[in-house]
N, C-alpha and C. Protein backbone atom coordinates (compact mmCIF):
# COMPACT_ATOMS: atom_id res chain seq x y z
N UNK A 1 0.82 -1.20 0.00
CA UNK A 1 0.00 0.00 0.00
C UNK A 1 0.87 1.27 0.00
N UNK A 2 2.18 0.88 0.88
CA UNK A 2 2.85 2.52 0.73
C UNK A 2 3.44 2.42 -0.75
N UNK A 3 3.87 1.45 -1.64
CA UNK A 3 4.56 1.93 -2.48
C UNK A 3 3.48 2.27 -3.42
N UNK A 4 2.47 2.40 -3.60
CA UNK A 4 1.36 2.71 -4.14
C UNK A 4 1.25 4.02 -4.29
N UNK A 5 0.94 4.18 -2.82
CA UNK A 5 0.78 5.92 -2.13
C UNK A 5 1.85 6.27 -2.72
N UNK A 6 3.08 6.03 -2.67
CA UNK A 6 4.11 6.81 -3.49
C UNK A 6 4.61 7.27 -4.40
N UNK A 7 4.04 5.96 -5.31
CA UNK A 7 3.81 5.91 -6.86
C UNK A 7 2.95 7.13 -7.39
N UNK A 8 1.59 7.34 -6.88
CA UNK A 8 0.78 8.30 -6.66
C UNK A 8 1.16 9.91 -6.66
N UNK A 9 1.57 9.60 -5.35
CA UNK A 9 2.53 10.78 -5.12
C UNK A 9 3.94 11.45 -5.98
N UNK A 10 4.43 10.62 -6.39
CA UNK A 10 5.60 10.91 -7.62
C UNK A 10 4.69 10.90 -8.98
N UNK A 11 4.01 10.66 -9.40
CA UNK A 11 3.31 10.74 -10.30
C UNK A 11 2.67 11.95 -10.58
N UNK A 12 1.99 12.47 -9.00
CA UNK A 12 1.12 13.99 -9.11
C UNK A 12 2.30 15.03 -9.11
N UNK A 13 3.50 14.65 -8.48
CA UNK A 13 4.13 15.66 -8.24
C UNK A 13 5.21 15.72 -10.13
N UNK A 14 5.44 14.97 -10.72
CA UNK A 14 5.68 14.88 -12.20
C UNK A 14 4.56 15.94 -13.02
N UNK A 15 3.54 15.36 -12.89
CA UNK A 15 2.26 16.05 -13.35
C UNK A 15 2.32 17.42 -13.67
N UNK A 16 2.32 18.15 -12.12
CA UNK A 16 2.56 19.09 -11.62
C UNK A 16 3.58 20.31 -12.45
N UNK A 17 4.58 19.29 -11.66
CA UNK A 17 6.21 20.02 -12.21
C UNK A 17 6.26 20.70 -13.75
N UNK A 18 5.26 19.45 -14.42
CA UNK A 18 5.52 19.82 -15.89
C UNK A 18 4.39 20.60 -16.80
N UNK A 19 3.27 20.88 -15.69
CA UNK A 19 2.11 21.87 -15.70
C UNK A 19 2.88 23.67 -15.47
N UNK A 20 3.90 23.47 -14.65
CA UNK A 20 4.08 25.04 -13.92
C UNK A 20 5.34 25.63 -14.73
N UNK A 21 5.11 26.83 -14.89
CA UNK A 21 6.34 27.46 -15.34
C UNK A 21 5.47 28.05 -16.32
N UNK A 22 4.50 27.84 -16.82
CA UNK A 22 4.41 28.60 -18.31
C UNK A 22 4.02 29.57 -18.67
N UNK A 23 3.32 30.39 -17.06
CA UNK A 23 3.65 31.90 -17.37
C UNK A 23 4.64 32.82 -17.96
N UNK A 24 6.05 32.23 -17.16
CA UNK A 24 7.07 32.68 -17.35
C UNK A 24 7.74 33.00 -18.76
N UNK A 25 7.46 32.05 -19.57
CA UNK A 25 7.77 31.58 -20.74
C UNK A 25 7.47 32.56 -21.60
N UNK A 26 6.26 32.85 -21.53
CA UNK A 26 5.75 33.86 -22.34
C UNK A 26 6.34 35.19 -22.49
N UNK A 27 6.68 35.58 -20.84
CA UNK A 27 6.77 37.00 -20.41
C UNK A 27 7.90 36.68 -21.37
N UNK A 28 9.11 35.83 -21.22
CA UNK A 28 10.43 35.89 -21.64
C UNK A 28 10.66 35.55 -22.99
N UNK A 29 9.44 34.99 -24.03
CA UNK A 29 10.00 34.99 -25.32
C UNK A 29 9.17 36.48 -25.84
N UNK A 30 7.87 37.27 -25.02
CA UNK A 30 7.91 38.98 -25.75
C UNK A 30 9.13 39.39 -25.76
N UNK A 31 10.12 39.44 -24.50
CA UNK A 31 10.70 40.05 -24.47
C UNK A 31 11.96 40.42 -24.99
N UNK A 32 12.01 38.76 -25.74
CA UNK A 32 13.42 38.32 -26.70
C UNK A 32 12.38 39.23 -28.12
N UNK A 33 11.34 39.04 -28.51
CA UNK A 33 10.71 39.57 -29.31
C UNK A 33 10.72 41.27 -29.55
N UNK A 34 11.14 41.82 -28.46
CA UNK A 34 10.81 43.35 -27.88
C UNK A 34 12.72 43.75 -28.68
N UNK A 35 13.65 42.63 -28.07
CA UNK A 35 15.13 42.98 -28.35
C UNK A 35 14.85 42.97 -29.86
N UNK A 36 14.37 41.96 -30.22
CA UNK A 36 14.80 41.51 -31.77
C UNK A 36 14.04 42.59 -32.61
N UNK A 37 13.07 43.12 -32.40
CA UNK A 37 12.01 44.35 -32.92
C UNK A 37 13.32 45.64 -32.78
N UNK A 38 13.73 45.89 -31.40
CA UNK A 38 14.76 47.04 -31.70
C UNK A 38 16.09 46.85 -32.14
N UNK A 39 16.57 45.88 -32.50
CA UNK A 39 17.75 45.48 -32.97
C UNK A 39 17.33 45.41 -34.73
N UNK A 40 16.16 44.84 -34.91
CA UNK A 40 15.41 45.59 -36.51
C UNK A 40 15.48 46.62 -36.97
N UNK A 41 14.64 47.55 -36.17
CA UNK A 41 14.93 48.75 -36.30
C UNK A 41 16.08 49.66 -36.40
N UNK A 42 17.12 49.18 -36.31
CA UNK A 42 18.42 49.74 -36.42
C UNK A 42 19.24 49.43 -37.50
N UNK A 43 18.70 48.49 -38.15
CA UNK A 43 19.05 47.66 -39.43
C UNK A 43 18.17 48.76 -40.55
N UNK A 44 16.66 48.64 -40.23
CA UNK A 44 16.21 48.61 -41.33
C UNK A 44 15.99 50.70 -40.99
N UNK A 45 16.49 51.69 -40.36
CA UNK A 45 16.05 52.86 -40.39
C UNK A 45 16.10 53.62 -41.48
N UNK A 46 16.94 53.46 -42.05
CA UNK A 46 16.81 54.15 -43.50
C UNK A 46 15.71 53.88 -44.49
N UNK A 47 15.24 52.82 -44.72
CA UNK A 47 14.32 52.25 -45.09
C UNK A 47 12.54 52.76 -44.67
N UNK A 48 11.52 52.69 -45.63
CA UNK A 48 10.61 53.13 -45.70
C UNK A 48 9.56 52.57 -44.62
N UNK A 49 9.60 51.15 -44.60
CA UNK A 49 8.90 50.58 -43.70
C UNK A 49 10.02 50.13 -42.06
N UNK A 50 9.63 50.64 -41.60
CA UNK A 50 10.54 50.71 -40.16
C UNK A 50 9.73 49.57 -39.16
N UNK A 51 10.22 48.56 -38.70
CA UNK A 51 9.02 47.64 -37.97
C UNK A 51 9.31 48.35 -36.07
N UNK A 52 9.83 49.22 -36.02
CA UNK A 52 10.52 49.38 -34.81
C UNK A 52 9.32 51.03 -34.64
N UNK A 53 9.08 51.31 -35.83
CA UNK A 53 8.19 52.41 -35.52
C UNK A 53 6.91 52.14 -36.60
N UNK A 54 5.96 53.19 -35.86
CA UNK A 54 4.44 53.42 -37.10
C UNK A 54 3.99 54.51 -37.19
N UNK A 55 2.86 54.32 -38.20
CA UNK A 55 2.73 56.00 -38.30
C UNK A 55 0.99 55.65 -37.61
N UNK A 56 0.92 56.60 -36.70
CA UNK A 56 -0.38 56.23 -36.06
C UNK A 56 -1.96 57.23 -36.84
N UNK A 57 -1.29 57.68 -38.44
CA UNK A 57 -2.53 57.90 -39.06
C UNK A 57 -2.04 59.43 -38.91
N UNK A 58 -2.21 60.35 -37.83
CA UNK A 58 -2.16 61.74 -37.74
C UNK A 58 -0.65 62.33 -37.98
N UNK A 59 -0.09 61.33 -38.45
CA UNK A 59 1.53 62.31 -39.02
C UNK A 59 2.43 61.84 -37.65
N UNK A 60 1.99 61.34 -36.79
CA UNK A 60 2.58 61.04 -35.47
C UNK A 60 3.60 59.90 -35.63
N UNK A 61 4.44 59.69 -35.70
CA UNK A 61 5.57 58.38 -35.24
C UNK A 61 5.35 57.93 -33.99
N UNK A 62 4.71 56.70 -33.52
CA UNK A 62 4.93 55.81 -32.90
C UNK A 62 6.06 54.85 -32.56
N UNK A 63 6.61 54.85 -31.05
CA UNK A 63 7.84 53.92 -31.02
C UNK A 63 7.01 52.58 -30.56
N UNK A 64 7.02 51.63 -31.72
CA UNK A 64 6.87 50.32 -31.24
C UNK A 64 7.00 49.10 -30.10
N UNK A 65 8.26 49.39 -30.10
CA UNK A 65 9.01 48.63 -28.66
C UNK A 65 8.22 49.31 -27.49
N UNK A 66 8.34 50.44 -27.22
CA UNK A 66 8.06 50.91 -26.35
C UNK A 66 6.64 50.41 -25.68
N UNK A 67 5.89 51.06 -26.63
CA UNK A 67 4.55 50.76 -26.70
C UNK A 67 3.91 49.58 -26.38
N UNK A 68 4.41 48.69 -27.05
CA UNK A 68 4.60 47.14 -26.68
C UNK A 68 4.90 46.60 -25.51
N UNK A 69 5.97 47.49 -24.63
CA UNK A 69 6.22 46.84 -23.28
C UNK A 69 5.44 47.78 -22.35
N UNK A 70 5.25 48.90 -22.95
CA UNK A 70 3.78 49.60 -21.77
C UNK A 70 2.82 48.31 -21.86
N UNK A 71 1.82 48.06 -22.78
CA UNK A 71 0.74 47.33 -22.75
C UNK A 71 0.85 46.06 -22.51
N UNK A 72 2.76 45.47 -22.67
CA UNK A 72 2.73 44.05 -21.59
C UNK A 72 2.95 43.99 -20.77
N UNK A 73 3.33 44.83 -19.70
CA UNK A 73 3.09 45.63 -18.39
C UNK A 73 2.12 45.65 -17.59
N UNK A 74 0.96 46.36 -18.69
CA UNK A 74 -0.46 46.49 -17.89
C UNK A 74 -1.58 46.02 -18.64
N UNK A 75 -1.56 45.99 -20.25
CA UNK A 75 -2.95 45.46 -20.48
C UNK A 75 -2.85 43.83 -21.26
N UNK A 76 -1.82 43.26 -20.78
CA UNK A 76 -1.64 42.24 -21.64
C UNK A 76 -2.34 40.81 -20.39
N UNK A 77 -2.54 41.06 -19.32
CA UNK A 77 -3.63 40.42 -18.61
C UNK A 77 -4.19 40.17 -18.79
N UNK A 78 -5.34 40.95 -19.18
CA UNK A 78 -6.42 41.03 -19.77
C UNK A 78 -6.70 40.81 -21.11
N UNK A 79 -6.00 41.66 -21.97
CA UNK A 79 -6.16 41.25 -23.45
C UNK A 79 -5.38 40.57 -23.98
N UNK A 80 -4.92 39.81 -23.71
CA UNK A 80 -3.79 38.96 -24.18
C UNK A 80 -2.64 39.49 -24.49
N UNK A 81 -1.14 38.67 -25.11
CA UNK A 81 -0.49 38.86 -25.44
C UNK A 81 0.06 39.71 -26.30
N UNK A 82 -0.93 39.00 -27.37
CA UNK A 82 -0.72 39.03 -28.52
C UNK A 82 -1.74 40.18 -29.08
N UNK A 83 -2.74 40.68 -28.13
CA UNK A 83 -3.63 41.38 -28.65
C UNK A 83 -5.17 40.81 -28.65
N UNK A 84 -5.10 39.16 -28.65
CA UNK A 84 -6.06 38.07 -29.13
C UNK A 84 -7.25 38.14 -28.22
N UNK A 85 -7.30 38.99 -26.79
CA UNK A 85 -8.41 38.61 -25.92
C UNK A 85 -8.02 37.77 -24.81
N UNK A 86 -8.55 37.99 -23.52
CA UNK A 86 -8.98 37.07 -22.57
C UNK A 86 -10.10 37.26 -21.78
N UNK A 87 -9.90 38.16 -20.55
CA UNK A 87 -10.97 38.83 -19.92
C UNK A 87 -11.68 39.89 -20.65
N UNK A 88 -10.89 40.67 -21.46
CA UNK A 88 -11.13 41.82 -21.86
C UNK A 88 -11.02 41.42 -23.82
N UNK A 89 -11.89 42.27 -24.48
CA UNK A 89 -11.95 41.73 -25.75
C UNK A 89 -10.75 41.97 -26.38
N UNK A 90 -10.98 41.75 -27.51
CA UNK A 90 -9.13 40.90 -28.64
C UNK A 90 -9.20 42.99 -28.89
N UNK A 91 -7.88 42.98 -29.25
CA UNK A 91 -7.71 44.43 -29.62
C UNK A 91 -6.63 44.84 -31.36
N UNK A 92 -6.89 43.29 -31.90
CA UNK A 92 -6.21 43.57 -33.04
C UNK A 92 -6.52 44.32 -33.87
N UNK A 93 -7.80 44.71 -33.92
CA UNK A 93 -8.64 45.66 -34.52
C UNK A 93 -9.03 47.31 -34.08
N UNK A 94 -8.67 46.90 -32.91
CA UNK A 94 -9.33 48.40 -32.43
C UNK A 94 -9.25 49.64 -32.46
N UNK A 95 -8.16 49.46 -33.83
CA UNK A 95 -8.28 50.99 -34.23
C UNK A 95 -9.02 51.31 -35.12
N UNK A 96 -9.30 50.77 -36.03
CA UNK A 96 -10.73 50.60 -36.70
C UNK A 96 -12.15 51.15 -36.38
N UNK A 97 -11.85 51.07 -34.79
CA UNK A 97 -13.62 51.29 -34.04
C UNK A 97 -13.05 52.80 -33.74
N UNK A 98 -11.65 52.87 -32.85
CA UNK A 98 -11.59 54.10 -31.80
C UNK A 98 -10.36 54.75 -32.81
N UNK A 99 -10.17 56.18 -32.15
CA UNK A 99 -9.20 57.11 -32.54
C UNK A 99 -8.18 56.44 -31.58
N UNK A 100 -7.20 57.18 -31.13
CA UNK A 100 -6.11 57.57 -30.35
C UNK A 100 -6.99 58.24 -29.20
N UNK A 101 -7.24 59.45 -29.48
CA UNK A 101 -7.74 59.93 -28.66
C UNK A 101 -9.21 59.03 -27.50
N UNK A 102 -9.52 58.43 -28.93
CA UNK A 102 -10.93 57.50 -27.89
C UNK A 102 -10.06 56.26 -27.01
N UNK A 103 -8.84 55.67 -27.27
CA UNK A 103 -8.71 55.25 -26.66
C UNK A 103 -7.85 55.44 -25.44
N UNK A 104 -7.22 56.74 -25.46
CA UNK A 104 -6.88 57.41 -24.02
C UNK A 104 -7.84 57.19 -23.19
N UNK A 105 -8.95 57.84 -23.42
CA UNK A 105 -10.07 58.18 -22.82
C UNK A 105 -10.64 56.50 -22.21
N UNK A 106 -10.59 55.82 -23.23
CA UNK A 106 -11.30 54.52 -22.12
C UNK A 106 -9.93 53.88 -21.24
N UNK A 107 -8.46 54.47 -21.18
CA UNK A 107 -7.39 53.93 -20.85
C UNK A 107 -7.82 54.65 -19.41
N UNK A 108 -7.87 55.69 -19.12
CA UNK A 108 -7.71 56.52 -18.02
C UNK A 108 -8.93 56.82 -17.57
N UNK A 109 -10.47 56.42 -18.10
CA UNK A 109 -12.01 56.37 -17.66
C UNK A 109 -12.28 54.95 -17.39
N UNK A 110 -12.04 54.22 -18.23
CA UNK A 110 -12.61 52.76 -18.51
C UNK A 110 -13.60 52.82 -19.23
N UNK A 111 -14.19 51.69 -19.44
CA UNK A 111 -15.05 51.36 -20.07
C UNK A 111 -16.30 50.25 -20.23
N UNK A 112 -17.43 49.74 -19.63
CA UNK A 112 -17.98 48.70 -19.75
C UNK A 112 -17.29 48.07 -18.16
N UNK A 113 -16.95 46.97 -18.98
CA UNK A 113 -16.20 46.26 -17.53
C UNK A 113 -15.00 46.70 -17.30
N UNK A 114 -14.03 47.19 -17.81
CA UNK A 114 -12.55 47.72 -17.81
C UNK A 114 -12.97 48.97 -16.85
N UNK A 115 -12.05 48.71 -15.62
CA UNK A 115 -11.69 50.05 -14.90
C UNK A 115 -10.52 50.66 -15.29
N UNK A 116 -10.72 52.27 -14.73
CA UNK A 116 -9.64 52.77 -15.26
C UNK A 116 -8.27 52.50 -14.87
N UNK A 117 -7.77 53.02 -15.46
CA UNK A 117 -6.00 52.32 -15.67
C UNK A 117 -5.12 53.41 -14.58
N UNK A 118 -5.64 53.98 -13.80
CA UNK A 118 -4.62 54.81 -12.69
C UNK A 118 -3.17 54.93 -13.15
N UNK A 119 -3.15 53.52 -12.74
CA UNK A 119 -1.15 53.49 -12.68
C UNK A 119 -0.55 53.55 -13.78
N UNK A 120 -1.29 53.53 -14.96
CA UNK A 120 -0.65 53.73 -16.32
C UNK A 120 -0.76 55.19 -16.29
N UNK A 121 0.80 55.85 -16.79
CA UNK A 121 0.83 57.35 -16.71
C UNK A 121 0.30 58.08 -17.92
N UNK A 122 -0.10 59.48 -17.99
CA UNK A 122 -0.70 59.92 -19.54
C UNK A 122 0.32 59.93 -20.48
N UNK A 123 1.59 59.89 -20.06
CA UNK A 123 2.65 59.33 -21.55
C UNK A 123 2.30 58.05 -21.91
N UNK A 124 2.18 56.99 -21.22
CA UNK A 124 2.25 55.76 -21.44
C UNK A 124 0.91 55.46 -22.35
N UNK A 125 -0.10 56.13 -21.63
CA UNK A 125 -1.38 55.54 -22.26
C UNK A 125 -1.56 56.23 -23.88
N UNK A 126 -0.74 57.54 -23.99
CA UNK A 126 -1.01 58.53 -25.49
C UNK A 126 -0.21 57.40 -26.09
N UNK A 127 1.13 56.64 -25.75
CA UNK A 127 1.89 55.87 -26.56
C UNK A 127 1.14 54.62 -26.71
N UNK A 128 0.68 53.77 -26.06
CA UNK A 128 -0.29 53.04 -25.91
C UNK A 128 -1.20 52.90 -27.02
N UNK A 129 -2.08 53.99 -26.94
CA UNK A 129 -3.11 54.75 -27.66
C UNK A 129 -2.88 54.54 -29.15
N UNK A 130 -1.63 55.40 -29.10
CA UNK A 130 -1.13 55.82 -30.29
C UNK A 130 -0.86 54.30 -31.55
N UNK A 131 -0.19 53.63 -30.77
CA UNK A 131 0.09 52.29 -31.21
C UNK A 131 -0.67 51.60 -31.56
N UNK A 132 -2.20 51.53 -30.56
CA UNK A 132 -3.51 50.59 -30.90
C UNK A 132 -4.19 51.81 -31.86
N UNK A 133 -4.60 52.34 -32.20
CA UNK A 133 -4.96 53.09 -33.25
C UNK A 133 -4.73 52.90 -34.54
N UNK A 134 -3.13 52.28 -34.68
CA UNK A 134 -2.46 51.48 -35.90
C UNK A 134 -2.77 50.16 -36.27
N UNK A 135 -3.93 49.90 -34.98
CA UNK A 135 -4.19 48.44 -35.42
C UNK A 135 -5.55 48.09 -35.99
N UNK A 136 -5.69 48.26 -37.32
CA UNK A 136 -6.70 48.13 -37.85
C UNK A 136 -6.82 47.07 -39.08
């Protein structure tokens, strides 16, 4: 009976072991993603299409990287990673619906179920903003 129980026990704890970690994973391949985006950008600046920056529609240059690690910071909880949705709806689109400006405004008001974003500062959220606005 004990080597049973043990069997059991090494078994859940295998289980386990190879269930956990995979938050981590994620945070750490954006962030190899975040290097490799600005290490692009330094390659390709002369060049017309820049993946390290965008143009957010109003003549504005957007810094990509940046932008990217504001919103995996604070809104990538909720909306995923990638943009795709979780708690909060997918945002690959949402510049399509909102301006820049509309989406300051639900960054620092909220919106629906989204409370407002306090701790995100008004630089962060105009860059933020600025970036999801490009995503249409």
């Amino acid at each position: 009976m004990k080597k049973l129980l043990s069997a059991l026990f090494l078994g859940l704890i295998l289980v386990l072991s190879a269930c956990g970690g995979g938050g981590d994973e994620g945070t750490t391949d954006d962030s190899t993603n975040d290097e490799t985006t600005e290490e692009q950008t330094g390659e390709d600046s002369g060049e017309g299409t820049d993946e390290g920056t965008s143009d957010s529609g109003d003549g504005e240059t957007v810094d990509t990287a940046a932008a990217e690690e504001v919103y995996q910071n604070n809104c990538a909880s909720c909306h995923g990673g990638e943009l795709g949705g979780g708690m909060g709806p997918a945002l690959t689109e949402v510049g399509s619906k909102y301006s820049a400006e509309d989406i300051v405004g639900i960054i620092k008001n909220g919106k629906g179920g989204m409370p407002a974003q306090g701790q995100v500062s008004d630089d962060d959220a105009q860059l933020v903003a600025s970036w999801l606005a490009t995503m249409k």
